[in-house]
C-alpha atoms as a PDB file:
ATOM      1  CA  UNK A   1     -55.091  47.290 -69.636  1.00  0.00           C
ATOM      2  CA  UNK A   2     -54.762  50.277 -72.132  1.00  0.00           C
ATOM      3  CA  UNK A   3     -51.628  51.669 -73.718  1.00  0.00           C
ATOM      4  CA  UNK A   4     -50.666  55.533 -72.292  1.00  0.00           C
ATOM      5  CA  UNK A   5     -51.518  56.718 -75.647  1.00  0.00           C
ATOM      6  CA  UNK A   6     -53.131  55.970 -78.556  1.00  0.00           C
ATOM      7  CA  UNK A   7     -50.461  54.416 -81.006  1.00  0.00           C
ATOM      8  CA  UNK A   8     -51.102  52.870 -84.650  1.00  0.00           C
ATOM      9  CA  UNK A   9     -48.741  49.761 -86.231  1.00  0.00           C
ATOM     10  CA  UNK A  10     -48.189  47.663 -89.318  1.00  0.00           C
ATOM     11  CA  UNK A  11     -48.636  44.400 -88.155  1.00  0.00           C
ATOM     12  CA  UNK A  12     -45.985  42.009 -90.874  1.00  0.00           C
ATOM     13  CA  UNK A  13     -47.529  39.198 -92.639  1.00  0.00           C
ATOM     14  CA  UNK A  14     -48.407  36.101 -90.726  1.00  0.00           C
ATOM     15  CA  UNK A  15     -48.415  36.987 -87.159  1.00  0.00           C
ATOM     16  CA  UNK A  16     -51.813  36.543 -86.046  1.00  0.00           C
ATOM     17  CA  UNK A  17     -53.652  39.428 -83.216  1.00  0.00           C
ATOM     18  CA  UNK A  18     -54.672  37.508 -80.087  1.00  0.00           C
ATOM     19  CA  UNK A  19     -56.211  38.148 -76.287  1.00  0.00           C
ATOM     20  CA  UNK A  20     -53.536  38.032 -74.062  1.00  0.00           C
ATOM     21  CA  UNK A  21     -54.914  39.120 -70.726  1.00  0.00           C
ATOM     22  CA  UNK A  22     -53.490  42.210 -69.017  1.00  0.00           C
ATOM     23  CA  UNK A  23     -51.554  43.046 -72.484  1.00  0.00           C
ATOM     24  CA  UNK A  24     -53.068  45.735 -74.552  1.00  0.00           C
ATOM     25  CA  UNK A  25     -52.391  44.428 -78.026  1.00  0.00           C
ATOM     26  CA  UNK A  26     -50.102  40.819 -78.954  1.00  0.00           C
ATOM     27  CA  UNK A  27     -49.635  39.004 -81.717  1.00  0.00           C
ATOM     28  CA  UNK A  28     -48.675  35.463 -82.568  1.00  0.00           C
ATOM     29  CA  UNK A  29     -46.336  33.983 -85.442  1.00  0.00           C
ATOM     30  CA  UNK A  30     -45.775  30.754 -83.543  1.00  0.00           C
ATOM     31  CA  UNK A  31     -46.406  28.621 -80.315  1.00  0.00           C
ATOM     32  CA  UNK A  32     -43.452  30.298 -79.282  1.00  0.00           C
ATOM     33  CA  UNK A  33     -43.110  33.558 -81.129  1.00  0.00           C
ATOM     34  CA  UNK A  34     -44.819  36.887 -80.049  1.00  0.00           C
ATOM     35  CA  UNK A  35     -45.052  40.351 -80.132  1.00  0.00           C
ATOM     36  CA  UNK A  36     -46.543  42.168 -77.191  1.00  0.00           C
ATOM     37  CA  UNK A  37     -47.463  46.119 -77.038  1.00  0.00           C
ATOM     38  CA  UNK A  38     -47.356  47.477 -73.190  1.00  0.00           C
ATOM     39  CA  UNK A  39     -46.716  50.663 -71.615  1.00  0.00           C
ATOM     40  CA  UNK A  40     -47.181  53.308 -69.161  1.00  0.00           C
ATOM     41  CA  UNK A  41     -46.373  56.695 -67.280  1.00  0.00           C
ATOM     42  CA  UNK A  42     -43.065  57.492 -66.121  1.00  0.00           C
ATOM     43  CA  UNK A  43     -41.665  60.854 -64.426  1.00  0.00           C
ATOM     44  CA  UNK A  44     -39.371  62.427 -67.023  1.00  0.00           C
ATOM     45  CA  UNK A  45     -36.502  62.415 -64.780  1.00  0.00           C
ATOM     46  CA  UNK A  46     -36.181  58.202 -64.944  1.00  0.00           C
ATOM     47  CA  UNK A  47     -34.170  57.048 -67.440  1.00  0.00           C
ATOM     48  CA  UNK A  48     -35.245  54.446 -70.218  1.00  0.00           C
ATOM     49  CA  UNK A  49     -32.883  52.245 -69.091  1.00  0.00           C
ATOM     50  CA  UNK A  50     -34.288  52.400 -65.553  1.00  0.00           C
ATOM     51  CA  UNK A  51     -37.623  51.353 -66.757  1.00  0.00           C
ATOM     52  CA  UNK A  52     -36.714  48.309 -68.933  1.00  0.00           C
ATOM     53  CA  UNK A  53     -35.193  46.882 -65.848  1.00  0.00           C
ATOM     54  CA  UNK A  54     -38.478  47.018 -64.038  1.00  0.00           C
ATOM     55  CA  UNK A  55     -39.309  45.137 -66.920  1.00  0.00           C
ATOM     56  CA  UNK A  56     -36.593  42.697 -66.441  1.00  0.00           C
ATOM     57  CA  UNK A  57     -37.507  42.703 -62.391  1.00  0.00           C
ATOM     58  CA  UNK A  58     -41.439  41.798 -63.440  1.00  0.00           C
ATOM     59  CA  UNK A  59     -39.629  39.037 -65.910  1.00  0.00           C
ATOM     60  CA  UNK A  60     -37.915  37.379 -63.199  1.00  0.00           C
ATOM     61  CA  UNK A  61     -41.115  36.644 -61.127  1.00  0.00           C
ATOM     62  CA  UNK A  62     -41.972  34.267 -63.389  1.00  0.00           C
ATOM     63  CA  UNK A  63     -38.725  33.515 -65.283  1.00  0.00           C
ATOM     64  CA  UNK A  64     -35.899  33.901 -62.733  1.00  0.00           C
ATOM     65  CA  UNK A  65     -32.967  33.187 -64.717  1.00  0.00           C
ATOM     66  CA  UNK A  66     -32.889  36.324 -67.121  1.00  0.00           C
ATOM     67  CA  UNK A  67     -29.882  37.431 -69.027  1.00  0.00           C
ATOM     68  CA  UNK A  68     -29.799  40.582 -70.158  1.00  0.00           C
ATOM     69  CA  UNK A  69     -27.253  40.540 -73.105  1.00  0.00           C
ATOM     70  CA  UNK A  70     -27.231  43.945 -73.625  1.00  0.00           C
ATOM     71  CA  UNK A  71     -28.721  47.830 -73.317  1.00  0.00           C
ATOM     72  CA  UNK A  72     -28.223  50.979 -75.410  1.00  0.00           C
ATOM     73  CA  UNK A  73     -29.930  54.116 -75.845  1.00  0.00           C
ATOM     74  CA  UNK A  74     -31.321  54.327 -79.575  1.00  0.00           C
ATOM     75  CA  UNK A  75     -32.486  57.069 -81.908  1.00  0.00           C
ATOM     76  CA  UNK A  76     -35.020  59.552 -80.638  1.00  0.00           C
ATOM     77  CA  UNK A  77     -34.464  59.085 -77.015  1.00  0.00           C
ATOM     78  CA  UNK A  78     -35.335  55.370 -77.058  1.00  0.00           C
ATOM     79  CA  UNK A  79     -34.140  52.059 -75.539  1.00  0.00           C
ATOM     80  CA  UNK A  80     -33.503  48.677 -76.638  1.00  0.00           C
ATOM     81  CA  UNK A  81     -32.657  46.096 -74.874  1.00  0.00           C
ATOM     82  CA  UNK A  82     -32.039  42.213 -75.440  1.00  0.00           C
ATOM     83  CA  UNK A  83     -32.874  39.471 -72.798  1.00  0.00           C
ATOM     84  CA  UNK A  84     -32.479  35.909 -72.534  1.00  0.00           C
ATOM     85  CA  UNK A  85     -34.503  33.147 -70.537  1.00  0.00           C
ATOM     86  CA  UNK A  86     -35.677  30.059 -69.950  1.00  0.00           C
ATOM     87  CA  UNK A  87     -39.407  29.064 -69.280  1.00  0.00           C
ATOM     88  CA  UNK A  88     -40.724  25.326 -69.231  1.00  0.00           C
ATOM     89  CA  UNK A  89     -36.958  24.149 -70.330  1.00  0.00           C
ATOM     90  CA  UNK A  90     -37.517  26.096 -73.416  1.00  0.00           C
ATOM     91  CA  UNK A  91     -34.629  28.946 -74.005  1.00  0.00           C
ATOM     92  CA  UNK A  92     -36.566  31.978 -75.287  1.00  0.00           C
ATOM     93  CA  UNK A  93     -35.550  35.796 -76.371  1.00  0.00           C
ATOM     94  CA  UNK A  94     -36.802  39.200 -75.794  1.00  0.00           C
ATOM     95  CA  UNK A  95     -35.988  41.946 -78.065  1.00  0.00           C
ATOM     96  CA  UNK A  96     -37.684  45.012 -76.599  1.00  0.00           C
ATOM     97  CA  UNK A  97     -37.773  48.900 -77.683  1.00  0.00           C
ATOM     98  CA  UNK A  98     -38.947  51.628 -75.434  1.00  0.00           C
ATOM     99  CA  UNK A  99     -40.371  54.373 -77.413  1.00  0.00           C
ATOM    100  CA  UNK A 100     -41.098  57.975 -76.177  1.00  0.00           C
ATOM    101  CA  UNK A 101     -44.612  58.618 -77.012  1.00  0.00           C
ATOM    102  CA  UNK A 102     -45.989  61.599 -75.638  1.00  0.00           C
ATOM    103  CA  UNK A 103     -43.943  63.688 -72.843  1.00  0.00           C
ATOM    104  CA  UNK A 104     -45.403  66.823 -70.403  1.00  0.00           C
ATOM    105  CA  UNK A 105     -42.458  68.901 -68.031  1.00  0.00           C
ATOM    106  CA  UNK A 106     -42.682  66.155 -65.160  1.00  0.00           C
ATOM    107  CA  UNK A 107     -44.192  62.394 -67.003  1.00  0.00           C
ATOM    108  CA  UNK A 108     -44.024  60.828 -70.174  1.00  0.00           C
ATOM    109  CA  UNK A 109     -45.853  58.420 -71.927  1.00  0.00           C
ATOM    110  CA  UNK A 110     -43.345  55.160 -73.004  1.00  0.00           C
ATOM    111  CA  UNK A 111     -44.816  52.122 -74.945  1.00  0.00           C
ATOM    112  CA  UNK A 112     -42.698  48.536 -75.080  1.00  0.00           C
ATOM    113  CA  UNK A 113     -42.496  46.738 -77.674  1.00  0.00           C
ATOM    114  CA  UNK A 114     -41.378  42.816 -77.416  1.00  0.00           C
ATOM    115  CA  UNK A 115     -40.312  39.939 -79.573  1.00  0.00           C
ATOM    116  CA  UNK A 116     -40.887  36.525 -77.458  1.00  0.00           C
ATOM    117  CA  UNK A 117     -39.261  33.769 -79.795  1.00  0.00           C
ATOM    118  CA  UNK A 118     -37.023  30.783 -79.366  1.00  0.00           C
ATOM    119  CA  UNK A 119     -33.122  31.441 -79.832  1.00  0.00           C
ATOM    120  CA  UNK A 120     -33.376  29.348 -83.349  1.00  0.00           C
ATOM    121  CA  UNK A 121     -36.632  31.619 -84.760  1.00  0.00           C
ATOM    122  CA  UNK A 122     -35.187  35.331 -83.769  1.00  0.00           C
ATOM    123  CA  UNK A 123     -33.165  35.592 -86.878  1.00  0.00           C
ATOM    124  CA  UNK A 124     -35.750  34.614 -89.143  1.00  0.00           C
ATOM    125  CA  UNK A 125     -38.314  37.128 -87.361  1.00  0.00           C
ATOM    126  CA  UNK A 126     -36.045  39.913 -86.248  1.00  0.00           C
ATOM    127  CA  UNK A 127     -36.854  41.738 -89.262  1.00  0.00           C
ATOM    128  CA  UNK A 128     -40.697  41.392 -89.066  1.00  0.00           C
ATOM    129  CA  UNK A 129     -40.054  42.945 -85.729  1.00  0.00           C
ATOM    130  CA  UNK A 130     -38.093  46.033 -87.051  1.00  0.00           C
ATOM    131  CA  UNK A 131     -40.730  46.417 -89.446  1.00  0.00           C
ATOM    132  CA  UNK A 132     -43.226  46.635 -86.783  1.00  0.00           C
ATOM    133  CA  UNK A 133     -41.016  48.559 -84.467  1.00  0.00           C
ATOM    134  CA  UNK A 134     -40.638  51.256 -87.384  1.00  0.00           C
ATOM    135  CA  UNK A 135     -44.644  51.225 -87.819  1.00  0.00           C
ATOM    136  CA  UNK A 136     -45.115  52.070 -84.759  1.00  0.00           C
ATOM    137  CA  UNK A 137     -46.485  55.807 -83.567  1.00  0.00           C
ATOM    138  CA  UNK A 138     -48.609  57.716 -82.029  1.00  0.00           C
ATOM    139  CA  UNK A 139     -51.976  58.010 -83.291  1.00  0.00           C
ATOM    140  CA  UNK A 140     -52.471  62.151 -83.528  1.00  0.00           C
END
């Protein structure tokens, strides 16, 4: 699987790139602490919001318990929201952005990025993942 468009990042010290499968780009700090890169092609008339709860819906097939704690619009047109969930009796959180990369009169191009980490790590890595968040853009 390939990203909509080509994007370049900043990946913070210690988090580690590794194969993930279907996932264009991830990263590892931890056993249980990741950063993932997805995305795709939306028509322009669906809201961000509408498209992190696919997200959420594709969660649930494999996690059904999913909390999502909250949802807000952000700068530039974006989306953030944060999710909680349980997989293997472990308690994990999602911080994800949707980012506007790219946009024609009828679809745009939206990348995701995620935080996977236990409820204990996310403060200590929340700030490697704004870093990487605010790296993040589209290679031109």
């Amino acid at each position: 699987m390939t990203l909509p468009v080509p994007v370049h990042f900043g990946l913070p010290d210690g988090w580690e790139p590794v194969a993930a499968g279907d996932v264009p780009f991830a990263a590892m700090r931890s056993p249980t602490a990741g950063i993932m890169l997805t995305g795709g092609v939306w028509p322009t008339a669906v809201p961000l919001a509408e498209v992190a709860a696919e997200a959420v819906a594709d969660l649930r097939e494999t996690a059904p318990e999913v909390t999502v704690l909250s949802g807000d619009t952000i700068a530039d047109g974006g989306y953030v929201q944060e999710l909680r969930f349980t997989v293997d009796d472990e308690m994990l959180v999602r911080s994800e952005v949707y980012l506007v990369m790219g946009a024609g009169r009828e679809q745009r191009a939206v990348v995701r990025a995620a935080l996977t980490c236990t409820d204990a790590e996310f403060p200590a890595l929340a700030d490697d993942f704004r870093s990487f968040v605010g790296s993040l853009g589209p290679d031109v």
